[in-house]
Protein backbone atom coordinates (compact mmCIF):
# COMPACT_ATOMS: atom_id res chain seq x y z
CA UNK A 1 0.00 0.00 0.00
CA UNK A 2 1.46 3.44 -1.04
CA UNK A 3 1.93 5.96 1.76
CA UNK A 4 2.64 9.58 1.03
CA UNK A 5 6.52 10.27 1.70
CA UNK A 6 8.42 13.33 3.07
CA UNK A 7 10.06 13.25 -0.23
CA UNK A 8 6.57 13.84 -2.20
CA UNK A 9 5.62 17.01 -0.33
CA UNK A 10 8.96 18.51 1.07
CA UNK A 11 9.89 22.28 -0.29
CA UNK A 12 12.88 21.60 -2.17
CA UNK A 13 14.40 25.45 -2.45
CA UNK A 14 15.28 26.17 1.11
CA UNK A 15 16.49 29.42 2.79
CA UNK A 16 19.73 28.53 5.19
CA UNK A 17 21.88 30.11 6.91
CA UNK A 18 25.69 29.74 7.82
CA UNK A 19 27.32 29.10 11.23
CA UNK A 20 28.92 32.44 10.88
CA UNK A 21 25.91 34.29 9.21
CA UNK A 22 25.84 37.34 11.48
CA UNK A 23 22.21 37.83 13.31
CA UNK A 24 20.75 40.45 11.48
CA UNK A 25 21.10 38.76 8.37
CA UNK A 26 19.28 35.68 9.90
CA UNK A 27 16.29 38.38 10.77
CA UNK A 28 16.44 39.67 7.32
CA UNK A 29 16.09 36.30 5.70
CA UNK A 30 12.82 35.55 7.63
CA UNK A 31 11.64 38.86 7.32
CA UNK A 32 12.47 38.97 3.56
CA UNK A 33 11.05 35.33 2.48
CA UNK A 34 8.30 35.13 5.68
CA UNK A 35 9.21 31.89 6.82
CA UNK A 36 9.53 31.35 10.76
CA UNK A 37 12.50 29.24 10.95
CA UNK A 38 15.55 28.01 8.69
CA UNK A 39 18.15 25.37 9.27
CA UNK A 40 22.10 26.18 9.91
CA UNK A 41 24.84 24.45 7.55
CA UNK A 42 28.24 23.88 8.20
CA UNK A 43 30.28 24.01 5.15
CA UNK A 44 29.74 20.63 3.84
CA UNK A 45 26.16 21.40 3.70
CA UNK A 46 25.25 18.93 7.12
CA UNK A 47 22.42 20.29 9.37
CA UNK A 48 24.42 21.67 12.23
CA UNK A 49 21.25 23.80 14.06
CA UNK A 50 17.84 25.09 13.50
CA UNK A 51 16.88 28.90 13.88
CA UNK A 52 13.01 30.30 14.60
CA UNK A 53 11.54 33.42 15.66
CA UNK A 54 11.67 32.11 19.06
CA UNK A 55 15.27 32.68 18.74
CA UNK A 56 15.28 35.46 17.92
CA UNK A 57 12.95 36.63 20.07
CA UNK A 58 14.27 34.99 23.18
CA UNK A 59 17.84 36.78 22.89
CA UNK A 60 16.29 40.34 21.62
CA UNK A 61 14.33 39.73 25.13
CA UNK A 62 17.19 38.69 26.99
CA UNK A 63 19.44 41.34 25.58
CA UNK A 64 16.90 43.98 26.54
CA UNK A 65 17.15 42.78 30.36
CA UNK A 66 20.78 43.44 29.85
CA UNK A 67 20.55 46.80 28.62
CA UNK A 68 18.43 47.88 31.63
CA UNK A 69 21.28 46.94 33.91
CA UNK A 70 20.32 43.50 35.09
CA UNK A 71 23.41 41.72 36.19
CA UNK A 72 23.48 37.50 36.09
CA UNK A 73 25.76 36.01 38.84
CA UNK A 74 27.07 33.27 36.35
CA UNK A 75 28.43 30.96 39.04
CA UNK A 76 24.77 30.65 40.69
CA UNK A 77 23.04 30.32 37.02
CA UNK A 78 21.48 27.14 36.30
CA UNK A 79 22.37 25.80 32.78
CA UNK A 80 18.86 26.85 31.06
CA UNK A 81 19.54 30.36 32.53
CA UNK A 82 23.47 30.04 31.40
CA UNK A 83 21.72 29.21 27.64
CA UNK A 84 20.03 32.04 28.02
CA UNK A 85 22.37 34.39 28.50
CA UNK A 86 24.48 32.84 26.09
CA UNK A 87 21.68 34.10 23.24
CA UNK A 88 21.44 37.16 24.91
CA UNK A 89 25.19 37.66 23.55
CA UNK A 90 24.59 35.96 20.10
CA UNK A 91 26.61 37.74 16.74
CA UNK A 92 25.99 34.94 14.68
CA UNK A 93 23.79 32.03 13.47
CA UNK A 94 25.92 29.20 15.56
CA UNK A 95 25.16 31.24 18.53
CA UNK A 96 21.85 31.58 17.98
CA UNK A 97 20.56 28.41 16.67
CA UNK A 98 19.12 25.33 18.29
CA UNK A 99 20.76 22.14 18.65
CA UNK A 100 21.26 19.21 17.96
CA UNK A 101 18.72 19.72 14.77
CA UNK A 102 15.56 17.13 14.34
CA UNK A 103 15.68 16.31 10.60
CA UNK A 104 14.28 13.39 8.49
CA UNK A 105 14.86 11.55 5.60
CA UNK A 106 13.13 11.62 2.06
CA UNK A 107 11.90 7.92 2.86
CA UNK A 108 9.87 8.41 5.21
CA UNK A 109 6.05 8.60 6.00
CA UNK A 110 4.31 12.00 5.83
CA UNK A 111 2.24 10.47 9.09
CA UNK A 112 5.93 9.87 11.11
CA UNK A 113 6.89 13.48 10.40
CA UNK A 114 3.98 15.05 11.60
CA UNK A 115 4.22 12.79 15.01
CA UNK A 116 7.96 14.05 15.06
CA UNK A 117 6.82 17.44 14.93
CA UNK A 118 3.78 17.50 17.79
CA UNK A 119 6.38 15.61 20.07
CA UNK A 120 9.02 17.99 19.78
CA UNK A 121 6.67 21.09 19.09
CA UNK A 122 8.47 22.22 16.43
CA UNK A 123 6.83 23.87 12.82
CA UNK A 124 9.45 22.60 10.22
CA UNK A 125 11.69 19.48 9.45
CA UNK A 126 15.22 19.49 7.35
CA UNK A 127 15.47 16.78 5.02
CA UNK A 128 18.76 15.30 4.60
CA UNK A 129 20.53 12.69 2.53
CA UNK A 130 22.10 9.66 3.82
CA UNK A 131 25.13 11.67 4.37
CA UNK A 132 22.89 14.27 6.35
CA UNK A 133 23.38 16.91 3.65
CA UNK A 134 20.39 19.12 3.35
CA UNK A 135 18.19 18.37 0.56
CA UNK A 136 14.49 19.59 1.17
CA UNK A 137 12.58 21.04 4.35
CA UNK A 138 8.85 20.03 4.83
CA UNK A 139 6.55 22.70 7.34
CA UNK A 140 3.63 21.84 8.70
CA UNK A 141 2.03 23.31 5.57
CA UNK A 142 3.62 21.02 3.54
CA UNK A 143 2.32 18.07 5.84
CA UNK A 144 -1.30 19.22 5.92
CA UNK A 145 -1.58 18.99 1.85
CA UNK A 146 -2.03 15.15 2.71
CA UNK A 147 -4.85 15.77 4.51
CA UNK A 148 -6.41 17.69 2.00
CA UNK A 149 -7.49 14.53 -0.33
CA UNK A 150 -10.97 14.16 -1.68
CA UNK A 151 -12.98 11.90 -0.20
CA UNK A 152 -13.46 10.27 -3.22
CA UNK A 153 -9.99 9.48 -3.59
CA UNK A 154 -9.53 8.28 -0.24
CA UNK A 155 -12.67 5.81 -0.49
CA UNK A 156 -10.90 4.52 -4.11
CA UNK A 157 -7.43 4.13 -2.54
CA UNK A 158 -9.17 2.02 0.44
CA UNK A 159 -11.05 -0.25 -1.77
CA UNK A 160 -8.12 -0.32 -4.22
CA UNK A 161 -5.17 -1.06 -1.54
CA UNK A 162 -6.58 -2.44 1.36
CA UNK A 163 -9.75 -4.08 -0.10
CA UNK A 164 -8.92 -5.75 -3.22
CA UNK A 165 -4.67 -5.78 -2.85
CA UNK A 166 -4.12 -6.47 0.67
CA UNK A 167 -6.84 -8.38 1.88
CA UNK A 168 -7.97 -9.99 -1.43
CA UNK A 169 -11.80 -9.79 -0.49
CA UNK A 170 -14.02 -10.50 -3.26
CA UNK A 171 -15.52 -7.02 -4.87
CA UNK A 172 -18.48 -5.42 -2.54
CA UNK A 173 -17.68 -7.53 0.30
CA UNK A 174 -17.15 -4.44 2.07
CA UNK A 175 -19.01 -1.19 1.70
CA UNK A 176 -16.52 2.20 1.76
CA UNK A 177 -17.83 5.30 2.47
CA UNK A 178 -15.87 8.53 3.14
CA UNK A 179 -17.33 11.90 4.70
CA UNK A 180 -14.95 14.73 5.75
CA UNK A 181 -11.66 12.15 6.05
CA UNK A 182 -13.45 9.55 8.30
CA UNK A 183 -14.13 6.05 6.62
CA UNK A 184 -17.04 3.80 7.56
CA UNK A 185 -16.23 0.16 6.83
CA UNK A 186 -19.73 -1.94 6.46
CA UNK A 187 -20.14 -5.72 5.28
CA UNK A 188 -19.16 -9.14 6.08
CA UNK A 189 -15.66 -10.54 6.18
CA UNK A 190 -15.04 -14.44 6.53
CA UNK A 191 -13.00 -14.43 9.87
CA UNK A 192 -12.98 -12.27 12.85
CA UNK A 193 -9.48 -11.73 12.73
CA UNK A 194 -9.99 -10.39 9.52
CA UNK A 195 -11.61 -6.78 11.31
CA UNK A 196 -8.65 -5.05 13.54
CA UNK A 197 -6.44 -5.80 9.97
CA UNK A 198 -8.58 -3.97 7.54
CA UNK A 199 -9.38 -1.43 10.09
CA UNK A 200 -5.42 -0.54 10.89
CA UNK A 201 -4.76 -1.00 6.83
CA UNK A 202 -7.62 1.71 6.69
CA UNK A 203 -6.32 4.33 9.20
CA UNK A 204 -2.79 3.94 7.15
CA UNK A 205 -4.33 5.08 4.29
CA UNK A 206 -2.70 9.16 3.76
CA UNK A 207 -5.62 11.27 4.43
CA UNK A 208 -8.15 9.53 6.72
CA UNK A 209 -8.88 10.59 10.17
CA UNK A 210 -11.07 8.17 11.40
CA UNK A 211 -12.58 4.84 11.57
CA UNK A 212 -15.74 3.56 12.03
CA UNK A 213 -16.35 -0.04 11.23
CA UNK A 214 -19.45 -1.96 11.50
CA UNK A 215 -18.29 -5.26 10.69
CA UNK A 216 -19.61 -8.67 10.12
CA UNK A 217 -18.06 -11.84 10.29
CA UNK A 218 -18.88 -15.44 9.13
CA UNK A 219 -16.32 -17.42 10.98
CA UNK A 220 -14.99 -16.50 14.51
CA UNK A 221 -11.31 -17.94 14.57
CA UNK A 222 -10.46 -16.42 18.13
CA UNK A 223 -12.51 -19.44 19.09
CA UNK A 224 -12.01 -22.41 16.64
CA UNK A 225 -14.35 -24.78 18.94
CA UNK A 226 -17.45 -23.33 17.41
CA UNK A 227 -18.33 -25.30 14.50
CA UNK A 228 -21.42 -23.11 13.32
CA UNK A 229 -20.89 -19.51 14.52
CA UNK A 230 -23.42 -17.38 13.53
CA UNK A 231 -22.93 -13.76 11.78
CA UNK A 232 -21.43 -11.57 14.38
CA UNK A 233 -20.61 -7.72 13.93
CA UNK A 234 -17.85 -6.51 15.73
CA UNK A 235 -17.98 -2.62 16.17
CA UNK A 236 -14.79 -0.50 16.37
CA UNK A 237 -14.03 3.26 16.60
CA UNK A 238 -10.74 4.67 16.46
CA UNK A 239 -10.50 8.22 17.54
CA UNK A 240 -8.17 10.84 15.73
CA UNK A 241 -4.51 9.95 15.84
């Protein structure tokens, strides 16, 4: 089954910045392209750091306090208050920047990215190479456009992929209908065990947002004594991811 990669929707022309790129320039290039963020490069082209507004914004903040005549006693400063002041001092990108940078690869799923991204709370990803040279950065923006699918096109790619590819079930076993993202699964499939698959092959599917199945099955194999089961519907919701 297909799954929408980083390297289908990642921007490919990407503003950087260099370790020694003086701070002003790194406000500039936001300002001038409006982007929030932009990765640091060492001169090999490797992802050394990550810059954002909050960055900025943190060490214009900081160097304010300084201005106004507050005094840190460094040997009492804890090491997030020692980072701090450190920004409040930054000339140039290296300074400045966040680090180690969270990056990810071409390969990967669209749906890993975003998880990368809500754990970490951060807005944008650098793509690298296998040598961890820059080649791409996907935003948050450039995540969503996943999401965006038809619904027709999400019900096709669920009959198509999981339906008729993966679990080889005879045409209109199962009934596929999509409304705003969320998929309802209706029929009859011929073992029990059969259900939780289609419904996780379903929720893999690049643009769905929910599940709701309603079931059937003709054969319950969690419990191979029974020699004439009856139909059975086995009911499963899956909230948002």
């Amino acid at each position: 089954m297909k799954a929408c990669t980083i390297g289908e929707v990642m921007t490919r022309e990407v503003v950087d910045a260099r370790r020694e790129t003086p701070f002003k320039d790194v406000a500039q290039l936001l300002a001038r392209h409006r982007i929030s963020g932009l990765p640091v490069l060492d001169a090999d082209d490797k992802v050394v750091g990550v810059i954002s507004e909050t960055d900025l914004i943190h060490r214009q903040a900081a160097q304010a306090e300084r201005n106004q005549g507050r005094r840190f006693r460094l040997p009492a400063l804890r090491r997030t208050a020692r980072r701090v002041t450190a920004k409040a001092r930054a000339t140039t990108a290296e300074q400045l920047m966040s680090t180690p940078a969270i990056t990810v690869h071409p390969e990967q799923r669209v749906a890993d990215a975003a998880r990368v991204m809500e754990r970490h709370h951060i807005e944008r990803l650098p793509v690298v190479d296998e040598e961890d040279r820059l080649i791409g950065i996907a935003t948050r923006r450039d995540l969503l456009r996943v999401f965006l699918r038809a619904d027709d096109e999400i019900r096709q790619e669920i009959i198509d992929e999981v339906l008729t590819r993966a679990m080889c079930l005879p045409p209109h076993t199962v009934i596929v209908s999509v409304h705003d993202g969320v998929a309802t699964l209706e029929g009859r499939v011929e073992q029990r065990s059969d259900i939780p698959l289609v419904v996780h092959l379903t929720w893999k599917v690049d643009g769905v947002v929910g599940v709701m199945s309603s079931l059937t099955f003709r054969i319950d194999d969690t419990h191979p004594s029974e020699k004439h089961p009856s139909p059975r519907v086995a009911h499963y919701w899956l909230p948002e991811r």
